[in-house]
Protein backbone atom coordinates (compact mmCIF):
# COMPACT_ATOMS: atom_id res chain seq x y z
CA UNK A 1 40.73 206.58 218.69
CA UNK A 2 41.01 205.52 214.98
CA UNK A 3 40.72 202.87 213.36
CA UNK A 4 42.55 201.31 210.55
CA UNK A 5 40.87 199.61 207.26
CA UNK A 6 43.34 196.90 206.88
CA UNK A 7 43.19 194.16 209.36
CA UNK A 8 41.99 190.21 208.64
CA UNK A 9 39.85 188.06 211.67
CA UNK A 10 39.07 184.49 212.04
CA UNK A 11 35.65 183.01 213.84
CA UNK A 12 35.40 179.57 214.48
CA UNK A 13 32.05 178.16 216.08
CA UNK A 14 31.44 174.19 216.42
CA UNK A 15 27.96 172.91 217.69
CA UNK A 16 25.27 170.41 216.93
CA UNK A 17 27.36 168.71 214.91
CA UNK A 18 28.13 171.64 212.58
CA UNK A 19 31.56 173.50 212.59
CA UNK A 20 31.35 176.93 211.04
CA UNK A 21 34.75 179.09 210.11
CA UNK A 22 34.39 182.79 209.04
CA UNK A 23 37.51 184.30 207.67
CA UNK A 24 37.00 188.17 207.29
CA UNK A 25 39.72 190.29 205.01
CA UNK A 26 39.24 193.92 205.25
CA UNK A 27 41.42 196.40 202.63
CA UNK A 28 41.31 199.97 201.92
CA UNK A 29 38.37 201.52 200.17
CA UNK A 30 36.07 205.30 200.13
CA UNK A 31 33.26 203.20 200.98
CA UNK A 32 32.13 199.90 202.37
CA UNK A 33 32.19 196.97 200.32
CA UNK A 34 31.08 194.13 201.37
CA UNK A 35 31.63 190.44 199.32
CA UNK A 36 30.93 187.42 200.73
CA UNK A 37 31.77 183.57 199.80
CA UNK A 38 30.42 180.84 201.45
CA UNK A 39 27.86 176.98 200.09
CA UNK A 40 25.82 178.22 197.68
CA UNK A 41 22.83 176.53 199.80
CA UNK A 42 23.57 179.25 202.38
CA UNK A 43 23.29 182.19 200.46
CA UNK A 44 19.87 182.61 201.87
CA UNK A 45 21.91 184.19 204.89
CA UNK A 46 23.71 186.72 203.57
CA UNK A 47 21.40 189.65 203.61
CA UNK A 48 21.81 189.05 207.41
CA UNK A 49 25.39 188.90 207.59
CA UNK A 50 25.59 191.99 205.31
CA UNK A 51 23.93 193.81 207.82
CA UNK A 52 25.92 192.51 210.51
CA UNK A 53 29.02 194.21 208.94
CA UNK A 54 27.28 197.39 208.32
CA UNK A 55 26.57 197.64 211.65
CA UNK A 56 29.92 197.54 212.74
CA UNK A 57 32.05 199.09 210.00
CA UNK A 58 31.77 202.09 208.16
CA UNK A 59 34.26 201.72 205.67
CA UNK A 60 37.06 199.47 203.63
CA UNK A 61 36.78 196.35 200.88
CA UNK A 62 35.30 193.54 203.21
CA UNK A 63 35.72 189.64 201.80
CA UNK A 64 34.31 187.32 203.92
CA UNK A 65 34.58 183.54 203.45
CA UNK A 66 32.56 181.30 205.18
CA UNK A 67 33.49 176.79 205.54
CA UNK A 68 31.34 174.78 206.60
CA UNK A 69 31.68 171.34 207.76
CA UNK A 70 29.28 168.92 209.22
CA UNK A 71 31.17 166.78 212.05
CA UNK A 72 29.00 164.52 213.03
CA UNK A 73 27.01 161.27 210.68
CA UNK A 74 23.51 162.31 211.41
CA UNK A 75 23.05 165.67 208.35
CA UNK A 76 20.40 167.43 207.14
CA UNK A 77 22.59 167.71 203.63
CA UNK A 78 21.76 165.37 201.04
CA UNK A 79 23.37 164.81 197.44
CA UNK A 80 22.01 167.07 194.33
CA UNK A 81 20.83 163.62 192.54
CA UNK A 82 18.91 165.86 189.72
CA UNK A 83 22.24 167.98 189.53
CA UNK A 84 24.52 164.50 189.47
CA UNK A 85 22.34 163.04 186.69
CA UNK A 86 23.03 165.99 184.89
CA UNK A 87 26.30 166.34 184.77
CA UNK A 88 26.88 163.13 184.34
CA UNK A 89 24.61 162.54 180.99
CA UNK A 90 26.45 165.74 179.55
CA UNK A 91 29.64 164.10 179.90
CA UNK A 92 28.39 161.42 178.36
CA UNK A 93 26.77 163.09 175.65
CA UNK A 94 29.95 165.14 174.95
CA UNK A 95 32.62 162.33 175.15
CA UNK A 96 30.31 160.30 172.81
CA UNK A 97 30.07 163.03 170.36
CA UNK A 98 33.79 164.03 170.03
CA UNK A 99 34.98 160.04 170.84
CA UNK A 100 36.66 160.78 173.34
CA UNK A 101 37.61 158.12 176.14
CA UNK A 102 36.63 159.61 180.03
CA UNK A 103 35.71 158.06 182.95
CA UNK A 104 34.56 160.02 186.01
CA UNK A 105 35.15 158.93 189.26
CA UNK A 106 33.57 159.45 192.86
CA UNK A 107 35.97 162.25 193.31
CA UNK A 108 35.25 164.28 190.46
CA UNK A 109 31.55 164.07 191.23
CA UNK A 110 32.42 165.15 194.91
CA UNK A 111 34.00 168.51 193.27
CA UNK A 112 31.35 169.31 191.40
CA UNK A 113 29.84 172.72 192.49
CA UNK A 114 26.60 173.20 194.44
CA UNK A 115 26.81 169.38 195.25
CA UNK A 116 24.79 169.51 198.15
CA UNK A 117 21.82 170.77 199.05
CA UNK A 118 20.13 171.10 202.60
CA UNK A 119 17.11 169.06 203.71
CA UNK A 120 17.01 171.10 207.26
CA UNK A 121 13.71 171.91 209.19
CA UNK A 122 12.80 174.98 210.48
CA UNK A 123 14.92 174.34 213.66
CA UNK A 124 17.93 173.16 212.03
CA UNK A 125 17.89 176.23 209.44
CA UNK A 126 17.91 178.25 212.52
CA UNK A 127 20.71 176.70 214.41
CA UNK A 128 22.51 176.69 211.09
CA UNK A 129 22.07 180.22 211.32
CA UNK A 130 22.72 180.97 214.48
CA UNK A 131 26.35 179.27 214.19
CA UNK A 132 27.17 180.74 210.74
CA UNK A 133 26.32 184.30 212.51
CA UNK A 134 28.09 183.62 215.67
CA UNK A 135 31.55 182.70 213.46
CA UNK A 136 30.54 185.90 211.88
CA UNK A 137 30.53 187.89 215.14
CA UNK A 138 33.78 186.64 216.28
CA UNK A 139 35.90 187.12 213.01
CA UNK A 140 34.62 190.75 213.22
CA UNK A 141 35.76 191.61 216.83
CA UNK A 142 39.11 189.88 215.99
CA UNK A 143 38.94 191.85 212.50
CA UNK A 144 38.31 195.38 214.82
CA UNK A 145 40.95 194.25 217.31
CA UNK A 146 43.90 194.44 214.87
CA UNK A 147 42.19 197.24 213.14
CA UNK A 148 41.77 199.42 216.48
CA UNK A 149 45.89 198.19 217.24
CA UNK A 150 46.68 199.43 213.99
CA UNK A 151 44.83 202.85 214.33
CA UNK A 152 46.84 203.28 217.90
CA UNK A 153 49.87 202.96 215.91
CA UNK A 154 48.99 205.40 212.95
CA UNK A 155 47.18 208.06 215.99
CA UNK A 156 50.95 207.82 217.53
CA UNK A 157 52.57 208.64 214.30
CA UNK A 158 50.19 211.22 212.86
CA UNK A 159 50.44 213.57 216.42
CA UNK A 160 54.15 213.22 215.75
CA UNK A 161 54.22 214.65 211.88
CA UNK A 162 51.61 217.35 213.03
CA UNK A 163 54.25 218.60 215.87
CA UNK A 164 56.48 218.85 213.10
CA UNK A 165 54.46 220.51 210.89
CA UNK A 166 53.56 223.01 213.31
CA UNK A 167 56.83 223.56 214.81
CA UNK A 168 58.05 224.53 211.07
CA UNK A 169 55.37 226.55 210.73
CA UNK A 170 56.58 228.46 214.00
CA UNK A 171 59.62 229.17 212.54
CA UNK A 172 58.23 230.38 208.95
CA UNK A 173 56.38 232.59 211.27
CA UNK A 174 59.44 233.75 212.61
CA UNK A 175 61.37 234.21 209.56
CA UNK A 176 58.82 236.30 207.82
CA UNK A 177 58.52 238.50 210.62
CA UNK A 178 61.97 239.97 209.44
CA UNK A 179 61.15 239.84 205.76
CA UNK A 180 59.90 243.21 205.58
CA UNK A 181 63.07 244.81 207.97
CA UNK A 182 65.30 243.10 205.16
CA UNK A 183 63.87 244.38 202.39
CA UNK A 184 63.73 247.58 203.82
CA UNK A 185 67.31 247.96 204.46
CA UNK A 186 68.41 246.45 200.59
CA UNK A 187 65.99 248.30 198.83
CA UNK A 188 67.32 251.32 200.75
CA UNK A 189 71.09 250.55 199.94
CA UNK A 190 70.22 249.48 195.98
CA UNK A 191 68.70 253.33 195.93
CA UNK A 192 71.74 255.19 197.66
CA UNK A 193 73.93 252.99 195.60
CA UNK A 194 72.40 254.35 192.25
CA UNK A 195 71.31 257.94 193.21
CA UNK A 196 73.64 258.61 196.30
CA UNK A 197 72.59 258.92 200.17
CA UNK A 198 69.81 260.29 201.22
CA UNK A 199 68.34 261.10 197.81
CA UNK A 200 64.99 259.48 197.63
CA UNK A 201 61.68 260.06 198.65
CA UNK A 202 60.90 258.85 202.39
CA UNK A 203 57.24 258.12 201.12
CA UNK A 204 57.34 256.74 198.62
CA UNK A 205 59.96 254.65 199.78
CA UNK A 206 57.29 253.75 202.65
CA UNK A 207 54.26 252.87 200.23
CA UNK A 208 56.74 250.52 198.55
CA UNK A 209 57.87 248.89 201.88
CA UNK A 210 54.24 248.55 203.29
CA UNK A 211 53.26 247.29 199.49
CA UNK A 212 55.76 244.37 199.98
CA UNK A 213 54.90 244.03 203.50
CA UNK A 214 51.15 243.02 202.88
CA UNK A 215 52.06 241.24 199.48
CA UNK A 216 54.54 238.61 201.82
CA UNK A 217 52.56 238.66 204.92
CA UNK A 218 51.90 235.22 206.00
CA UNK A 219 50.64 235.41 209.42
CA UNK A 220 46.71 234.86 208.64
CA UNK A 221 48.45 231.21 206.47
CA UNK A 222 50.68 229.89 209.51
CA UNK A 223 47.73 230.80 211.91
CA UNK A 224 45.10 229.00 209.82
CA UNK A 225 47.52 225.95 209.41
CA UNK A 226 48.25 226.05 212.72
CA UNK A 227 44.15 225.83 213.43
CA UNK A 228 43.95 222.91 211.14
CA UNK A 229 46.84 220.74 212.87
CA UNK A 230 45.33 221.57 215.65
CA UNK A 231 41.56 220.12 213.99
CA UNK A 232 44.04 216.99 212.87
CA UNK A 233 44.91 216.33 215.99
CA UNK A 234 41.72 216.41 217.91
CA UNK A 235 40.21 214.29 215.42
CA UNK A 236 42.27 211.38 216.65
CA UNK A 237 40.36 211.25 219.86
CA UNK A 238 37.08 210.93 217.94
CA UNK A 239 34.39 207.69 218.70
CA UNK A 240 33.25 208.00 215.29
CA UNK A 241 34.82 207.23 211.80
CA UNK A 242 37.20 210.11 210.64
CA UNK A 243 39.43 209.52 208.22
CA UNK A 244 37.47 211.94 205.61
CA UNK A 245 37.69 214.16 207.80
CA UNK A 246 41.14 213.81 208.26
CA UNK A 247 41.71 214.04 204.33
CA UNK A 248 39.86 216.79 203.75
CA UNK A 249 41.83 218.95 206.65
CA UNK A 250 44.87 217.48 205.11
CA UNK A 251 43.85 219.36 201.92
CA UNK A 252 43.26 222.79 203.75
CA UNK A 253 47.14 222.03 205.17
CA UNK A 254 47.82 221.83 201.91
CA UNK A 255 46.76 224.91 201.02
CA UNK A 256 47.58 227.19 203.18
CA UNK A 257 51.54 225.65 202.91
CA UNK A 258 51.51 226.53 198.79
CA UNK A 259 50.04 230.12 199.72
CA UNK A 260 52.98 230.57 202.24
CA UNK A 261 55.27 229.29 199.88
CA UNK A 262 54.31 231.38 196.91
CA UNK A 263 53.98 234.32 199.30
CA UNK A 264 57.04 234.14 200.51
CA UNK A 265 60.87 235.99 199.19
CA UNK A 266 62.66 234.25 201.69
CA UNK A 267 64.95 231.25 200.32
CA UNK A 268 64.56 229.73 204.17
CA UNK A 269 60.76 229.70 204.54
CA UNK A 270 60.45 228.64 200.91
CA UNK A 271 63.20 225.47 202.44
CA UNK A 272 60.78 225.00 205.37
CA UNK A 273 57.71 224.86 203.07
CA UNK A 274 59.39 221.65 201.00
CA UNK A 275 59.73 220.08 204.26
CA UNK A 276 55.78 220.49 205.31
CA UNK A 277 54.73 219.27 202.25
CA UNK A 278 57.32 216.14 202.36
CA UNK A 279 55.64 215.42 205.94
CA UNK A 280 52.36 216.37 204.38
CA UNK A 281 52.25 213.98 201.67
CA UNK A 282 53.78 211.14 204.00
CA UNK A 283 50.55 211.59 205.94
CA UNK A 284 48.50 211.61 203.34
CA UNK A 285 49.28 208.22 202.39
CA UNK A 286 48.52 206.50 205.75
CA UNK A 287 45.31 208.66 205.85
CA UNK A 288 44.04 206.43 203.07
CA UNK A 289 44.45 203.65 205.45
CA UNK A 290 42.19 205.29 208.35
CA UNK A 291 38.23 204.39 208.34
């Protein structure tokens, strides 16, 4: 079943006094790209959660954003002094230069980026890890679950528009079998009305008839659309990622519709081709949604 590259998951893991949330975003994209935010003292850890992803999507614009909060007194985080000092002698130093009057207070220094630093042990890194991960893991499954929903709803919808698509192409099939009868018969009446019954030659009146008859023959087009609907919709039942797949048999539709189209004499086939590319192009658009 498919898959769709939109979707968002949450993963919430509290343990040991840590409380990790992982908030995964997933849009369209060609390729996988993966972005992550999360304490600056845990970047360390991304490598590892990059992989994680990669393991279990193939495609779409992933942003991942990681809070952390320690719930309980005991912490292996500690205050940046060095980094304090230094902001705090550069305000200094600036507000004495241009005279200006600034106080900071403990809640400005509590903004300040990359504020804290880690003092953990081997074990504590580890756990730290281990829950950051976990949060990971369970934002992802959610983030699959409404992705896998969503790809049930576009599967539905796409074996619908390729019903259509070949059910028009059934009756272009149809109508151009009688192309060649018609033209027959008016090319035969525009003759006797210029030069009378009967006075023309019966080959030559052939060569022109089977002339026209291969020039507006479809039938090799509607079959080989037909064979690529059919591709489509067998592609839907796929384990793996398909949606280039899917765009690239989309583009053979395509094809085959504007060679039927510019093929055909026939003002109602050339009616039915507008509406296969109208349902073509409305499928082409969700496509871009499908991993």
């Amino acid at each position: 079943m498919i898959s769709s590259m939109t979707g968002f998951g949450r993963g919430e893991i509290e343990r040991s006094g840590y409380k990790a949330v992982f908030e995964v975003t997933s849009l369209n994209s060609r390729f996988l790209e993966i972005s992550f935010r999360s304490p600056r003292w845990m970047t360390a850890y991304e490598p590892a959660w990059r992989t994680l992803v990669s393991e279990r999507l193939s495609r779409g614009k992933i942003s991942a954003q990681l809070t952390w909060e320690k719930t309980s007194v005991d912490s292996s985080l500690r205050i940046n002094d060095s980094l304090v000092d230094w902001y705090v002698e550069t305000l200094k130093r600036v507000a004495t230069r241009h005279e200006l009057q600034s106080t900071l207070s403990i809640g400005d220094i509590l903004a300040l980026p990359d504020l804290w630093v880690t003092s953990a042990t081997g074990d504590e890194s580890s756990e730290i890890e281990g829950i950051a991960q976990e949060a990971l893991v369970l934002a992802l499954d959610r983030l699959q679950e409404l992705r896998a929903a969503e790809g049930a709803k576009l599967t539905a919808t796409f074996r619908d528009q390729m019903q259509r698509i070949r059910d028009t192409g059934a009756k272009a099939r149809g109508l151009a079998a009688g192309q060649v009868d018609q033209y027959r018969a008016k090319l035969i009446k525009r003759i006797e009305e210029l030069f009378g019954a009967g006075n023309y030659d019966m080959q030559r009146l052939a060569q022109e008839v089977a002339y026209v008859a291969d020039r507006t023959d479809v039938t090799e087009e509607c079959d080989r659309l037909d064979i690529h609907c059919r591709h489509f919709t067998d592609a839907l039942n796929a384990k793996e990622p398909v949606g280039r797949r899917l765009n690239f048999l989309l583009q053979e539709m395509n094809r085959e519709i504007n060679t039927l189209g510019s093929k055909s004499q026939d003002l109602g086939i050339s009616a039915l081709v507008v509406d296969m590319k109208e349902e073509l192009e409305k499928i082409r658009e969700q496509v871009q949604n499908v991993e």
